[in-house]
Protein backbone atom coordinates (compact mmCIF):
# COMPACT_ATOMS: atom_id res chain seq x y z
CA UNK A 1 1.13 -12.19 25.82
CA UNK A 2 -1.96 -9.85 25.82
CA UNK A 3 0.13 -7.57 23.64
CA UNK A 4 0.68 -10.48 20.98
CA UNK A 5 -1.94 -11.60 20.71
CA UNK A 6 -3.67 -8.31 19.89
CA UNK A 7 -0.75 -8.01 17.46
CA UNK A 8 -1.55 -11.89 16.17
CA UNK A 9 -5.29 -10.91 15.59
CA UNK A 10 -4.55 -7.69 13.90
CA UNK A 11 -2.72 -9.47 11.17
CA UNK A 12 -5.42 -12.09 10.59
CA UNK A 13 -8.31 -9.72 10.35
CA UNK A 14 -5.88 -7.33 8.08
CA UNK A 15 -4.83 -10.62 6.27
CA UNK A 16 -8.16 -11.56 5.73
CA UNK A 17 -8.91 -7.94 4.03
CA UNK A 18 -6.01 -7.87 1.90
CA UNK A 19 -6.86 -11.86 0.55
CA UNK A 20 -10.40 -10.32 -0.08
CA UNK A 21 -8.92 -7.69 -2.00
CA UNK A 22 -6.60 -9.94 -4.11
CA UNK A 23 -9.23 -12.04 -4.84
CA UNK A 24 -11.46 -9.62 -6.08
CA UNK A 25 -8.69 -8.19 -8.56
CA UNK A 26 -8.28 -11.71 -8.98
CA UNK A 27 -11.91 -12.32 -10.47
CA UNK A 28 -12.11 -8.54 -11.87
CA UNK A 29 -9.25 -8.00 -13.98
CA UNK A 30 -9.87 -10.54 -16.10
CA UNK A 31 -13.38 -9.91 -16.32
CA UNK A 32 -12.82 -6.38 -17.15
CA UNK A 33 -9.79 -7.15 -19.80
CA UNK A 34 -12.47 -10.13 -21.38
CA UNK A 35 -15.51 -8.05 -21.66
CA UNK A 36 -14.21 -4.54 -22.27
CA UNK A 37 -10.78 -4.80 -22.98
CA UNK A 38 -7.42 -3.95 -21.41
CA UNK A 39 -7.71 -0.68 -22.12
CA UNK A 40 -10.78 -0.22 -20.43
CA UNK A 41 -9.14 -1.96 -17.09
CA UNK A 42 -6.35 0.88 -17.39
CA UNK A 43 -8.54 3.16 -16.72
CA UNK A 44 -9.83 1.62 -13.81
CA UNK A 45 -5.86 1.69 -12.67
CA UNK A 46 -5.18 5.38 -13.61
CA UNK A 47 -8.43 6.27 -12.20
CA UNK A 48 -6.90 5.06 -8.39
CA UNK A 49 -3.85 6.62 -9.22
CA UNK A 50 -5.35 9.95 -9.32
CA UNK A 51 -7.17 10.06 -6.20
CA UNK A 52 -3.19 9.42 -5.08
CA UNK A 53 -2.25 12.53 -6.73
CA UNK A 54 -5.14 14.40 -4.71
CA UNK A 55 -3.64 13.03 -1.38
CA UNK A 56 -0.60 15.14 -1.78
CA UNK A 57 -2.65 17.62 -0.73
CA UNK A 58 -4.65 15.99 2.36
CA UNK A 59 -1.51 14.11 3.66
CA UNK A 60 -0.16 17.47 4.84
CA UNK A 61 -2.96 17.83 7.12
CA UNK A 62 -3.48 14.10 7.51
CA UNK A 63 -0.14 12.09 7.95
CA UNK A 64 0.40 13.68 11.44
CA UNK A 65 -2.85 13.36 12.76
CA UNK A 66 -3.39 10.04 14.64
CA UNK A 67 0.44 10.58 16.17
CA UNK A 68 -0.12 13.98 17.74
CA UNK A 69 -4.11 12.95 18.82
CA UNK A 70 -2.66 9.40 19.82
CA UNK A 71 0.33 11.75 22.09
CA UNK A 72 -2.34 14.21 23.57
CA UNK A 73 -4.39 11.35 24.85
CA UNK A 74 -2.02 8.96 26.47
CA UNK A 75 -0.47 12.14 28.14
CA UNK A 76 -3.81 12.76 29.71
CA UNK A 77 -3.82 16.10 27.69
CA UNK A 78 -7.57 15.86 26.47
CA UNK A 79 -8.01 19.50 25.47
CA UNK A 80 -5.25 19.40 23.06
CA UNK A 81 -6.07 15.96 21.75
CA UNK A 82 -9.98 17.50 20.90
CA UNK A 83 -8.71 20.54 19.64
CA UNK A 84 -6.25 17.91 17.18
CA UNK A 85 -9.15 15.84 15.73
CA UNK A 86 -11.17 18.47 15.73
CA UNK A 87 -9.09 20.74 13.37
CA UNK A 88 -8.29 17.74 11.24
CA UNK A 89 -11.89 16.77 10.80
CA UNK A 90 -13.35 20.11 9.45
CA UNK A 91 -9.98 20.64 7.69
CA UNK A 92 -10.35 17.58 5.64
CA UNK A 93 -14.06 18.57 4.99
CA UNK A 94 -12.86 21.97 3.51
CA UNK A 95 -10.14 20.28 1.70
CA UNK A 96 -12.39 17.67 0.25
CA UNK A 97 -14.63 20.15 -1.12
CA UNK A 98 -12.14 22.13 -2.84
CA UNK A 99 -10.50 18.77 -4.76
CA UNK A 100 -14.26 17.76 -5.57
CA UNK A 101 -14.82 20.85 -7.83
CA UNK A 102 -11.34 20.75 -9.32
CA UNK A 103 -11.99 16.65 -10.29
CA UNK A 104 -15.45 18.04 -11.79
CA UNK A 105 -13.71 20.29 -14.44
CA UNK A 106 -11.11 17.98 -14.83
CA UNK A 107 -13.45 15.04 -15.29
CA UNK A 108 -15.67 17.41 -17.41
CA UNK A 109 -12.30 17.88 -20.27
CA UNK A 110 -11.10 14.29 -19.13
CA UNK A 111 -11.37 13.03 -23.35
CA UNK A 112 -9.10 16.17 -24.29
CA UNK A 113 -6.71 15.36 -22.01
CA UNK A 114 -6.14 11.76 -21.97
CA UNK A 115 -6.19 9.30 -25.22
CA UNK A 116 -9.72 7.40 -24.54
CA UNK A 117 -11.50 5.02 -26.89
CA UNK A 118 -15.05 7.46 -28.35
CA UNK A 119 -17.24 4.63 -26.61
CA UNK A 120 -15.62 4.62 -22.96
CA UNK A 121 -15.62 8.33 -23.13
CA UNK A 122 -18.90 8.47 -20.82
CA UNK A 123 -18.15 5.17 -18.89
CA UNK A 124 -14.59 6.69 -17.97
CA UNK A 125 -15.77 10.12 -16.66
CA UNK A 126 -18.06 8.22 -14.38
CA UNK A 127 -15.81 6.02 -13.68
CA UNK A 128 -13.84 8.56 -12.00
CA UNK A 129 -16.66 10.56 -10.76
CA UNK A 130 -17.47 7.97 -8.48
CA UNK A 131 -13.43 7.00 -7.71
CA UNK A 132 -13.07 10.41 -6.53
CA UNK A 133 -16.52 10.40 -4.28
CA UNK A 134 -14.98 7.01 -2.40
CA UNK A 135 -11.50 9.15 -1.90
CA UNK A 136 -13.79 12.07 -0.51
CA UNK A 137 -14.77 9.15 1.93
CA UNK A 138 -11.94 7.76 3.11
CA UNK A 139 -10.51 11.75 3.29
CA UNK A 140 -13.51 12.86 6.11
CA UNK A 141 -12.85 9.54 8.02
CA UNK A 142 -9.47 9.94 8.51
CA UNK A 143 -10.02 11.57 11.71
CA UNK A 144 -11.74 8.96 13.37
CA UNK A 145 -8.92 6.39 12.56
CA UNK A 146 -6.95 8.13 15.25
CA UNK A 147 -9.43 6.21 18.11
CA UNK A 148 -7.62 2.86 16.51
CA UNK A 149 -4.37 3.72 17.19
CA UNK A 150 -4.95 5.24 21.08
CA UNK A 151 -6.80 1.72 22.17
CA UNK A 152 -4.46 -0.88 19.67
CA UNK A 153 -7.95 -2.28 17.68
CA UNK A 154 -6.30 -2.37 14.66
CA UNK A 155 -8.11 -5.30 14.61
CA UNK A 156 -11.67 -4.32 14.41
CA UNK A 157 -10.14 -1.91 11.43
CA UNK A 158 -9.71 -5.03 9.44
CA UNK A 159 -12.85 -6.36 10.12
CA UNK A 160 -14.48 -3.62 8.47
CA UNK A 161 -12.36 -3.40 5.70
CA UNK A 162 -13.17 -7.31 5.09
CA UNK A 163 -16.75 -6.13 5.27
CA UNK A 164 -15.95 -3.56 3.05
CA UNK A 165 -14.59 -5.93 0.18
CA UNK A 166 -17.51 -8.52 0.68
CA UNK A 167 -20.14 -5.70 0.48
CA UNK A 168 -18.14 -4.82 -3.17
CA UNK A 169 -18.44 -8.31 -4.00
CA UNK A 170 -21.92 -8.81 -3.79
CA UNK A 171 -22.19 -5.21 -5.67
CA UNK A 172 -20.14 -6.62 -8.38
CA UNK A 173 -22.11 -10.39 -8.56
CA UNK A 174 -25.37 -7.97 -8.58
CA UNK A 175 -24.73 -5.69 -11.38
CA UNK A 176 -22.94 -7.91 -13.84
CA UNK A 177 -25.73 -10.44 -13.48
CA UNK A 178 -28.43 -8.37 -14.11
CA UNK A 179 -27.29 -5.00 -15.70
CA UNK A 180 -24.75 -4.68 -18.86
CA UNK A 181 -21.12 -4.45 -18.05
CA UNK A 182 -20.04 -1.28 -17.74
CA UNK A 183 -16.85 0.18 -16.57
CA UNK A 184 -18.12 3.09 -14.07
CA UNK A 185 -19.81 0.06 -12.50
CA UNK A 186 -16.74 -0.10 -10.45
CA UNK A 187 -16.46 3.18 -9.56
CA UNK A 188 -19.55 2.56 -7.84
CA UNK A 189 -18.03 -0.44 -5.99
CA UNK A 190 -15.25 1.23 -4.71
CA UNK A 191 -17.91 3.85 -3.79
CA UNK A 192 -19.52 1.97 -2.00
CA UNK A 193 -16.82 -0.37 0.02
CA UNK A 194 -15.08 2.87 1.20
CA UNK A 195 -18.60 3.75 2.39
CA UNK A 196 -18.76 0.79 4.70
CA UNK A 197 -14.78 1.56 5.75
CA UNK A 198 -16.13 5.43 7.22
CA UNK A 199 -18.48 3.59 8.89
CA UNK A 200 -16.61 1.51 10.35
CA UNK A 201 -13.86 4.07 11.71
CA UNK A 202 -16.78 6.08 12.90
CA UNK A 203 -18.19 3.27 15.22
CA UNK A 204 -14.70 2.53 16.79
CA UNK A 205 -13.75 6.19 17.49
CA UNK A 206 -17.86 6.10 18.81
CA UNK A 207 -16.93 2.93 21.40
CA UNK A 208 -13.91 3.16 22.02
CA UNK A 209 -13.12 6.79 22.55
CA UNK A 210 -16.92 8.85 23.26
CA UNK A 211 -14.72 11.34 25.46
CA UNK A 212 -13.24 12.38 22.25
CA UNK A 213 -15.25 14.99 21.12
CA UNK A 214 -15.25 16.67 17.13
CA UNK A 215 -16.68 20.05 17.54
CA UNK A 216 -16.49 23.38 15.77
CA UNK A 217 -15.29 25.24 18.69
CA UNK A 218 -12.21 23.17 19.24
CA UNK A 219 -10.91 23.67 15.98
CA UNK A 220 -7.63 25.04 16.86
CA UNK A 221 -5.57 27.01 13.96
CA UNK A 222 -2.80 26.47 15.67
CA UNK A 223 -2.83 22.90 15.93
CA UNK A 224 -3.74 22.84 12.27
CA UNK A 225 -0.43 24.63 11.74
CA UNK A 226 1.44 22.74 13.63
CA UNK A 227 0.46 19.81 11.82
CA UNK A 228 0.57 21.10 8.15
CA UNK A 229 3.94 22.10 9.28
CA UNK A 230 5.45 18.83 9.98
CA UNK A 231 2.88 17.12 7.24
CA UNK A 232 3.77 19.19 4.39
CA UNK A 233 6.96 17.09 4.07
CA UNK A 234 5.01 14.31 3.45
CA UNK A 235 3.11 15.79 1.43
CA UNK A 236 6.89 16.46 -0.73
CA UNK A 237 7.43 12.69 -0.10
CA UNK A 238 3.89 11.46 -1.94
CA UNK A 239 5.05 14.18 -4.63
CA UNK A 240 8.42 12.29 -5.17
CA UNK A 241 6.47 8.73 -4.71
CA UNK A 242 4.19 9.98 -7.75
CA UNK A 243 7.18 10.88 -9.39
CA UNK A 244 8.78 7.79 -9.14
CA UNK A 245 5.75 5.01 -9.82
CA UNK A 246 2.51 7.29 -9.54
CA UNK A 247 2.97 8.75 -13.56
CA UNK A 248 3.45 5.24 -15.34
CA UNK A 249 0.34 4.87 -16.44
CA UNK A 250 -0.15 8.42 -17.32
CA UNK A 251 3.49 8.42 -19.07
CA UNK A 252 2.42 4.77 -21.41
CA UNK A 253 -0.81 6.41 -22.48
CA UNK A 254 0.65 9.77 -23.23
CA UNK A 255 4.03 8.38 -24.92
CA UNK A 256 2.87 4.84 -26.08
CA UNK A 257 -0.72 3.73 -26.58
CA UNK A 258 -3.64 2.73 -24.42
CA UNK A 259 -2.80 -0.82 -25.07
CA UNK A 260 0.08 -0.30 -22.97
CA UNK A 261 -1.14 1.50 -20.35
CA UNK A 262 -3.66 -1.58 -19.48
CA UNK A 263 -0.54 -4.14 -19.41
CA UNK A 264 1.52 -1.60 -16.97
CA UNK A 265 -1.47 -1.68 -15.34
CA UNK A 266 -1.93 -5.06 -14.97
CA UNK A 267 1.33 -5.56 -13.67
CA UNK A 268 0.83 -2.82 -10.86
CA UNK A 269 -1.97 -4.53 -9.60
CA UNK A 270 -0.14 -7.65 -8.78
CA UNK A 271 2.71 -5.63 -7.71
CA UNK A 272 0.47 -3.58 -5.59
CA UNK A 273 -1.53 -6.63 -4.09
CA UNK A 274 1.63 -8.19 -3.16
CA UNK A 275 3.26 -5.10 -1.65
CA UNK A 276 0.07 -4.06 0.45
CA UNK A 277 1.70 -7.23 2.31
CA UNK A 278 3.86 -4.59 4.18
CA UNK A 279 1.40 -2.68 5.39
CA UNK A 280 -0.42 -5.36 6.25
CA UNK A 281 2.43 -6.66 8.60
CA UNK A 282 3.78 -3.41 9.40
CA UNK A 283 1.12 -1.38 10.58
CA UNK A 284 -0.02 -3.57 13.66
CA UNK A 285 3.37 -2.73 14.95
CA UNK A 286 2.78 1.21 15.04
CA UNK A 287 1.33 1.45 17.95
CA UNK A 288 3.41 -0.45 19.81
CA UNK A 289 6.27 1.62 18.57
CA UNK A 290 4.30 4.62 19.35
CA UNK A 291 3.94 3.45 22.59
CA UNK A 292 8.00 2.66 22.89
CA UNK A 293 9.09 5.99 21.63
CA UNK A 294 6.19 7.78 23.94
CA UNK A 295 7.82 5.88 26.98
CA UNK A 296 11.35 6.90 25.96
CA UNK A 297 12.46 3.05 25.55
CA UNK A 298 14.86 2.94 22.82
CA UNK A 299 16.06 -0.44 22.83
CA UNK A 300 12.36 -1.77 22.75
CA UNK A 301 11.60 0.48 19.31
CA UNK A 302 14.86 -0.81 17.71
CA UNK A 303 14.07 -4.50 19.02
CA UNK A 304 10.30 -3.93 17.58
CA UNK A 305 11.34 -2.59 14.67
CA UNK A 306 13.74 -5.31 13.70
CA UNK A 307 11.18 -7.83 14.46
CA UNK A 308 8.49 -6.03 11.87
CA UNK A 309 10.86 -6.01 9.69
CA UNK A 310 11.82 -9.33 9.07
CA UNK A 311 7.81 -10.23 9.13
CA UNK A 312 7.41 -7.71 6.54
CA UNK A 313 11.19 -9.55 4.63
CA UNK A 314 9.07 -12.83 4.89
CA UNK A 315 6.56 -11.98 2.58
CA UNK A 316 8.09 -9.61 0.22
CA UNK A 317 10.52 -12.76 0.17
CA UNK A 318 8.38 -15.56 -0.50
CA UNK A 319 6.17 -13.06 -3.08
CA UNK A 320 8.78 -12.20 -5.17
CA UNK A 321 10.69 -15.48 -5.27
CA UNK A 322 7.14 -17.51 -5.59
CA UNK A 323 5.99 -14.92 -8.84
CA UNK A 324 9.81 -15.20 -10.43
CA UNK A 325 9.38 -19.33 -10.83
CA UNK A 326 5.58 -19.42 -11.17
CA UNK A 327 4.53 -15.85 -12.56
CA UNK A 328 4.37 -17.35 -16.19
CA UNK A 329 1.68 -20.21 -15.29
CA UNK A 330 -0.21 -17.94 -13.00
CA UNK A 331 -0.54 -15.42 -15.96
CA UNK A 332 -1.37 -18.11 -18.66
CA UNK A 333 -4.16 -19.59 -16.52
CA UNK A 334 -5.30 -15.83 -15.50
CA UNK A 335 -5.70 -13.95 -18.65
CA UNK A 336 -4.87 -16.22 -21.62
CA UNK A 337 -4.94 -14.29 -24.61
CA UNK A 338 -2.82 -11.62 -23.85
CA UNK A 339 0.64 -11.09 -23.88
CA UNK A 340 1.97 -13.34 -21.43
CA UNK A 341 5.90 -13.16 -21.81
CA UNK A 342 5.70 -9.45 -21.89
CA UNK A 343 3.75 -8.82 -18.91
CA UNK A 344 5.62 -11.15 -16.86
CA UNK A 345 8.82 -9.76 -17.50
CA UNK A 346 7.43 -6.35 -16.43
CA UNK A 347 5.70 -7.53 -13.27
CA UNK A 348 9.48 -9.11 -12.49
CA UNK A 349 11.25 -6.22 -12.86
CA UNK A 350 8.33 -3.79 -11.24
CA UNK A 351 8.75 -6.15 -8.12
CA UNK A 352 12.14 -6.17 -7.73
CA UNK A 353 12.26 -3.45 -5.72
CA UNK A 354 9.89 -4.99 -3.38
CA UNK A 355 12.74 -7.27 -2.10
CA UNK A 356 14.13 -4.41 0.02
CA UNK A 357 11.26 -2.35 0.07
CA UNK A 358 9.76 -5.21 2.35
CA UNK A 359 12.03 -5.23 5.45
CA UNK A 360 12.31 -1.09 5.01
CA UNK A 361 8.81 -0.38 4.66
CA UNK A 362 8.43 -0.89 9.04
CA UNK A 363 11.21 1.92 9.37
CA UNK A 364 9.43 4.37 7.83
CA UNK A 365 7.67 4.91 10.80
CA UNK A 366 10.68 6.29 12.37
CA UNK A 367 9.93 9.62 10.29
CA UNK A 368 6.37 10.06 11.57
CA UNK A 369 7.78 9.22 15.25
CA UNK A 370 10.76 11.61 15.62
CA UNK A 371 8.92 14.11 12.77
CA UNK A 372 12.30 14.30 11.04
CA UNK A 373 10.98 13.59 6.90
CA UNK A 374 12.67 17.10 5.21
CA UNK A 375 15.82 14.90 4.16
CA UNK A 376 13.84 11.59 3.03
CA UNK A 377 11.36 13.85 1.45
CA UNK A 378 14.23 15.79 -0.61
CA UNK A 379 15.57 12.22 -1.44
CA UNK A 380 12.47 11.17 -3.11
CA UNK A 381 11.60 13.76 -4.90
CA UNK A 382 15.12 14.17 -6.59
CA UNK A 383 14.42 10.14 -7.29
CA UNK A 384 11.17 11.21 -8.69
CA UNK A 385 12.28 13.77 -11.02
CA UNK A 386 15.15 11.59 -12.38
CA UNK A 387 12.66 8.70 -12.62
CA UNK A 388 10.65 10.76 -14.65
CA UNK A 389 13.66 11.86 -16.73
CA UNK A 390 15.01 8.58 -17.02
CA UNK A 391 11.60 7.66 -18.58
CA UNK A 392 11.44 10.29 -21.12
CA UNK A 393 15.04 9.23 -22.39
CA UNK A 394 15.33 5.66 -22.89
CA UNK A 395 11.45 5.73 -24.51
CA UNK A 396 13.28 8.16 -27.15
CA UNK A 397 16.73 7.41 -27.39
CA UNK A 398 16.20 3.32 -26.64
CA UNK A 399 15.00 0.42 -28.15
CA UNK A 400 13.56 -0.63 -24.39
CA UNK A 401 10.27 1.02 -24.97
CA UNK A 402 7.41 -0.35 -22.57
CA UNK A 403 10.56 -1.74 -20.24
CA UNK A 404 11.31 2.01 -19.82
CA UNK A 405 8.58 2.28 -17.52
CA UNK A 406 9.21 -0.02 -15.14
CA UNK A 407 13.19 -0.27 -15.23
CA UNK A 408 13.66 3.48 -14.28
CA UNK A 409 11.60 3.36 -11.15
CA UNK A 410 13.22 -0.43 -10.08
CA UNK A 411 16.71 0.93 -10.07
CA UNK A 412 15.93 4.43 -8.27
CA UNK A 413 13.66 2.86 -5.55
CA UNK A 414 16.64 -0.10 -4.90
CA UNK A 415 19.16 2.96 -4.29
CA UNK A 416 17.18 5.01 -1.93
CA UNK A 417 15.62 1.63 0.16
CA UNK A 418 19.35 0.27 0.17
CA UNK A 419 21.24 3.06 0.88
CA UNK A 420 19.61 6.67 1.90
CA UNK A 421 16.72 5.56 4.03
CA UNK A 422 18.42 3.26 6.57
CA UNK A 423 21.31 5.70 6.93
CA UNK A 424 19.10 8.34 7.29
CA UNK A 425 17.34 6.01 9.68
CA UNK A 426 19.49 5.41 12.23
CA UNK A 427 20.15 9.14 12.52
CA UNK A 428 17.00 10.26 13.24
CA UNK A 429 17.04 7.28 16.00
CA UNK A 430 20.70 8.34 17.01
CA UNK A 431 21.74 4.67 16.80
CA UNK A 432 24.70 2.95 14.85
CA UNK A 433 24.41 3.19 11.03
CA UNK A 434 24.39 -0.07 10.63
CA UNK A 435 21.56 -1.37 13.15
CA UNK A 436 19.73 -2.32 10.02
CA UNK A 437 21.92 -3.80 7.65
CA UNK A 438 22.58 -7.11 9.19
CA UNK A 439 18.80 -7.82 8.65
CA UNK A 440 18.68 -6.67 5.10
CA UNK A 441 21.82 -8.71 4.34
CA UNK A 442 19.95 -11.36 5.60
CA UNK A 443 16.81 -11.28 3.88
CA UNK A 444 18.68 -10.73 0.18
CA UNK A 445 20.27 -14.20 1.09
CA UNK A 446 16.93 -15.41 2.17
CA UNK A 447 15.38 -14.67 -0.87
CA UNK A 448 18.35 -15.59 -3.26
CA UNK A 449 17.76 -19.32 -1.67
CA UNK A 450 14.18 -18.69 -1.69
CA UNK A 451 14.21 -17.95 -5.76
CA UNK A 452 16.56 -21.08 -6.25
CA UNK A 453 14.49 -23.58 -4.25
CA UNK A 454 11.12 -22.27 -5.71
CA UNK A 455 12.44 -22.22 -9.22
CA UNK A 456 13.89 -26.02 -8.83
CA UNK A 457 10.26 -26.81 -7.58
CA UNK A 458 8.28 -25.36 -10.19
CA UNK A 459 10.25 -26.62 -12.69
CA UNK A 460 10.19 -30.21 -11.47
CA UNK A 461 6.59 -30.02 -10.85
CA UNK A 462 5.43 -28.31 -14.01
CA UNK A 463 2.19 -27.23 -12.81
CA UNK A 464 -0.43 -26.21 -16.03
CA UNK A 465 -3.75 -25.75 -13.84
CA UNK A 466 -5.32 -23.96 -11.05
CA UNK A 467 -5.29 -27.02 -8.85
CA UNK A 468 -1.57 -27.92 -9.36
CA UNK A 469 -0.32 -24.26 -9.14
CA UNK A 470 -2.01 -23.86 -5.97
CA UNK A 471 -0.48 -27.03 -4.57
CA UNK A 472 3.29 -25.83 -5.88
CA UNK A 473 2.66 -22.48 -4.81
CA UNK A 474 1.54 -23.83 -0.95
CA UNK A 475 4.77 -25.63 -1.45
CA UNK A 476 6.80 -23.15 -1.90
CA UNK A 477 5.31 -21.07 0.87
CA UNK A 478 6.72 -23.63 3.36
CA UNK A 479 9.95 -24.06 2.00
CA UNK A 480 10.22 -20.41 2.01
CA UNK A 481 8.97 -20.38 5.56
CA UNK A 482 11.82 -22.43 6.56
CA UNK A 483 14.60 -20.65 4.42
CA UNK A 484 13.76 -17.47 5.89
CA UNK A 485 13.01 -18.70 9.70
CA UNK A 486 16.92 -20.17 8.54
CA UNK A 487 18.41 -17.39 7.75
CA UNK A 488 16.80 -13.89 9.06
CA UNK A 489 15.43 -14.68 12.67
CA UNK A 490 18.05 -15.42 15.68
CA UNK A 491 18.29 -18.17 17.92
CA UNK A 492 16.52 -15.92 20.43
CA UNK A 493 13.96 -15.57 18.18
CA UNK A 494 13.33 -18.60 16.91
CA UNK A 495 12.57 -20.04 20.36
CA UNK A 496 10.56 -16.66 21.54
CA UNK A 497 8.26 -18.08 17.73
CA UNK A 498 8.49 -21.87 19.20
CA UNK A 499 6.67 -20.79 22.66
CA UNK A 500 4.26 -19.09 21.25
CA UNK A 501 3.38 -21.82 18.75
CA UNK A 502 3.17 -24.44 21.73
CA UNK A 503 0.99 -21.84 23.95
CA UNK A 504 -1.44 -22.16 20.79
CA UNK A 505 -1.52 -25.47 20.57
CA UNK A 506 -2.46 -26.71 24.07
């Protein structure tokens, strides 16, 4: 019970941080599209995006790091786990230097190499200036994240990321109220919440793990080989990710105009809001099933990973089945003026995906546990090159245009979520091919009744304001409670949920 609660409170303070986050797209984009245009709030999008493209580089060094430290520790092997986050501290120091002067010459050309308006020329190089400072950031801290993971506060982790977003809140209500708009003004923000994030890491790897020690001296070569070894895979995998959804914004303003690129961008922040859903639910589970693959006990991972996965179904579920019946009204009421029917359709397609990538995004885990990514990694970046490809011929040869985009990357990530991941899976578990399936035949039924259901209900209750689409959308969250409780969980299940309930109530 100990155990779920700590897993209970680890979603709430991570919920709480990812509602904070929606909320302040929520107020921003808007703002940003109102006052300096849609264009301008591309930027902001494609700005994030490239700080992605400079983690292909630090995930080699970075995605293996809290496993092996987390390993050394709870094997009582304390030289090895200092000489571990030692290494990766100083080597993400080095690293971050080096991407800092490459972003300053890039930054420094950044008008001759992108299609930018004359008067956000300035306000777009700082804009990413300051982006890339907050990435430099999160980069350093990544070593301290590994105290987290040994002593399960995953928890404390979202309470300073909620501090994080209020602390860019009251930046943003600050310097719009008494300062002109401007667009590097959120560079700053971002600056500035990652700021409270390192701080944050740094205090729990301070409290909860002092015996840890980061020093020169332990820096271990080795152990920084041995982890750019296994990471460099990853590193392939974020280099077929890119491919596949991390160039659409550079691709629209390249091929098609600016104007575009803001409405792809618009529709990848909702996407991305609703899809950081699965980390949210997913990650409180990894170090439990760090923990279960440490200990040797199979059948406990595969029971824990089934579990996070149909968490992780429920909300992809309800998302994309509550956005397909009421992603019209919440549009109209968000940004009116804009093209509504056009951005909805691409949002629909962009989330698609999401539907499978929900109860498969837990299982990915399974690659960082038994250090088996070469294959996945392959996978994606074939994906990401015929993405790309796929792109570049239906914006020439079709009629599909700005659809192009989006369609591409739905169909290619639906292939390799469906079929190459789980098979791929269960091999590197050594379990039966088709552990997984059952549950991801499941949830595609759950959200086919889910989509039905929500549609009836928004069509019979019509909502046209902010009030009424709340109370339909609340609506629809129960019903699609239900469906999916239904449909997904067994009977074992369902009355492990119904004890826990009851032990909260009394």
């Amino acid at each position: 019970m100990n155990k779920v609660k700590r897993l209970l409170m680890t979603i709430l303070t991570s919920g709480i941080a990812t509602i904070l986050s929606f909320l302040i797209s929520f107020i921003l984009t808007p703002y940003i599209t109102n006052k300096l245009g849609v264009e301008a709030y591309g930027f902001v999008t494609l700005a994030k995006n490239f700080t992605q493209y400079a983690t292909i580089i630090t995930i080699a060094l970075n995605s293996y790091a809290a496993r092996y430290i987390t390993v050394s520790y709870h094997n009582n092997d304390m030289k090895k786990a200092q000489e571990y986050i030692s290494s990766v501290y100083y080597g993400d120091v080095a690293i971050s230097a080096v991407i800092m002067i490459v972003a300053g010459g890039f930054i420094l050309f950044l008008d001759r190499i992108l299609n930018i308006s004359l008067e956000l020329v300035t306000s777009v190089k700082l804009l990413f200036l300051y982006v890339f400072l907050g990435f430099v950031l999160t980069t350093v801290g990544t070593s301290y994240t590994a105290a987290a993971y040994i002593k399960n506060r995953l928890d404390i982790v979202g309470i300073f990321r909620s501090l994080s977003y209020i602390f860019e809140v009251l930046f943003y209500v600050i310097v719009f109220t008494f300062f002109t708009p401007k667009v590097w003004q959120v560079g700053v923000a971002i600056c500035v919440a990652q700021l409270v994030i390192f701080g944050g890491d740094y205090y729990i790897y301070k409290k909860y793990t002092p015996e840890l020690k980061i020093k020169r001296k332990n820096v271990s070569f080795k152990a920084i080989k041995k982890l750019v070894v296994n990471g460099i895979w990853n590193s392939i995998n974020s280099l077929g990710n890119t491919l596949n959804s991390g160039l659409d914004l550079i691709v629209t303003n390249l091929w098609l105009s600016d104007l575009a690129m803001g409405q792809i961008a618009i529709t990848k922040t909702i996407s991305s809001i609703f899809m950081s859903f699965n980390q949210l639910l997913a990650q409180p589970f990894q170090p439990l099933l760090l923990k279960s693959y440490s200990d040797g006990n199979k059948n406990k991972l595969v029971s824990e990973l089934k579990i996070s996965m149909k968490l992780t179904s429920l909300f992809s579920s309800i998302v994309f089945a509550g956005f397909f019946s009421l992603g019209k009204v919440f549009y109209a009421l968000w940004i009116p003026g804009q093209d509504i029917d056009l951005i909805y359709v691409l949002t629909v397609i962009t989330m698609l995906s999401s539907v499978i990538e929900g109860p498969v995004y837990p299982l990915y885990y399974i690659y960082t546990l038994t250090v088996k990514n070469k294959i996945p990694c392959l996978v994606t970046v074939v994906g990401g090159i015929l993405n790309v490809a796929g792109m570049a011929i239906l914006v020439k040869y079709s009629s599909l245009g700005i659809y192009s985009i989006v369609l591409t990357t739905t169909v290619i990530m639906l292939f390799i979520n469906l079929v190459t991941n789980p098979l791929y899976m269960t091999h590197c578990l050594k379990i039966e091919w088709f552990t997984f399936y059952p549950t991801l035949l499941r949830t595609i039924i759950s959200c086919t009744c889910m989509t039905i259901s929500f549609t009836f209900i928004a069509n019979a209750l019509n909502p046209s304001t902010w009030m009424s689409f709340a109370l339909t959308a609340i609506l629809c969250g129960i019903m699609g409670c239900i469906i999916h409780l239904a449909f997904v969980f067994s009977r074992d299940e369902k009355s492990r949920i119904l004890v826990i309930i009851k032990s909260k109530g009394k």
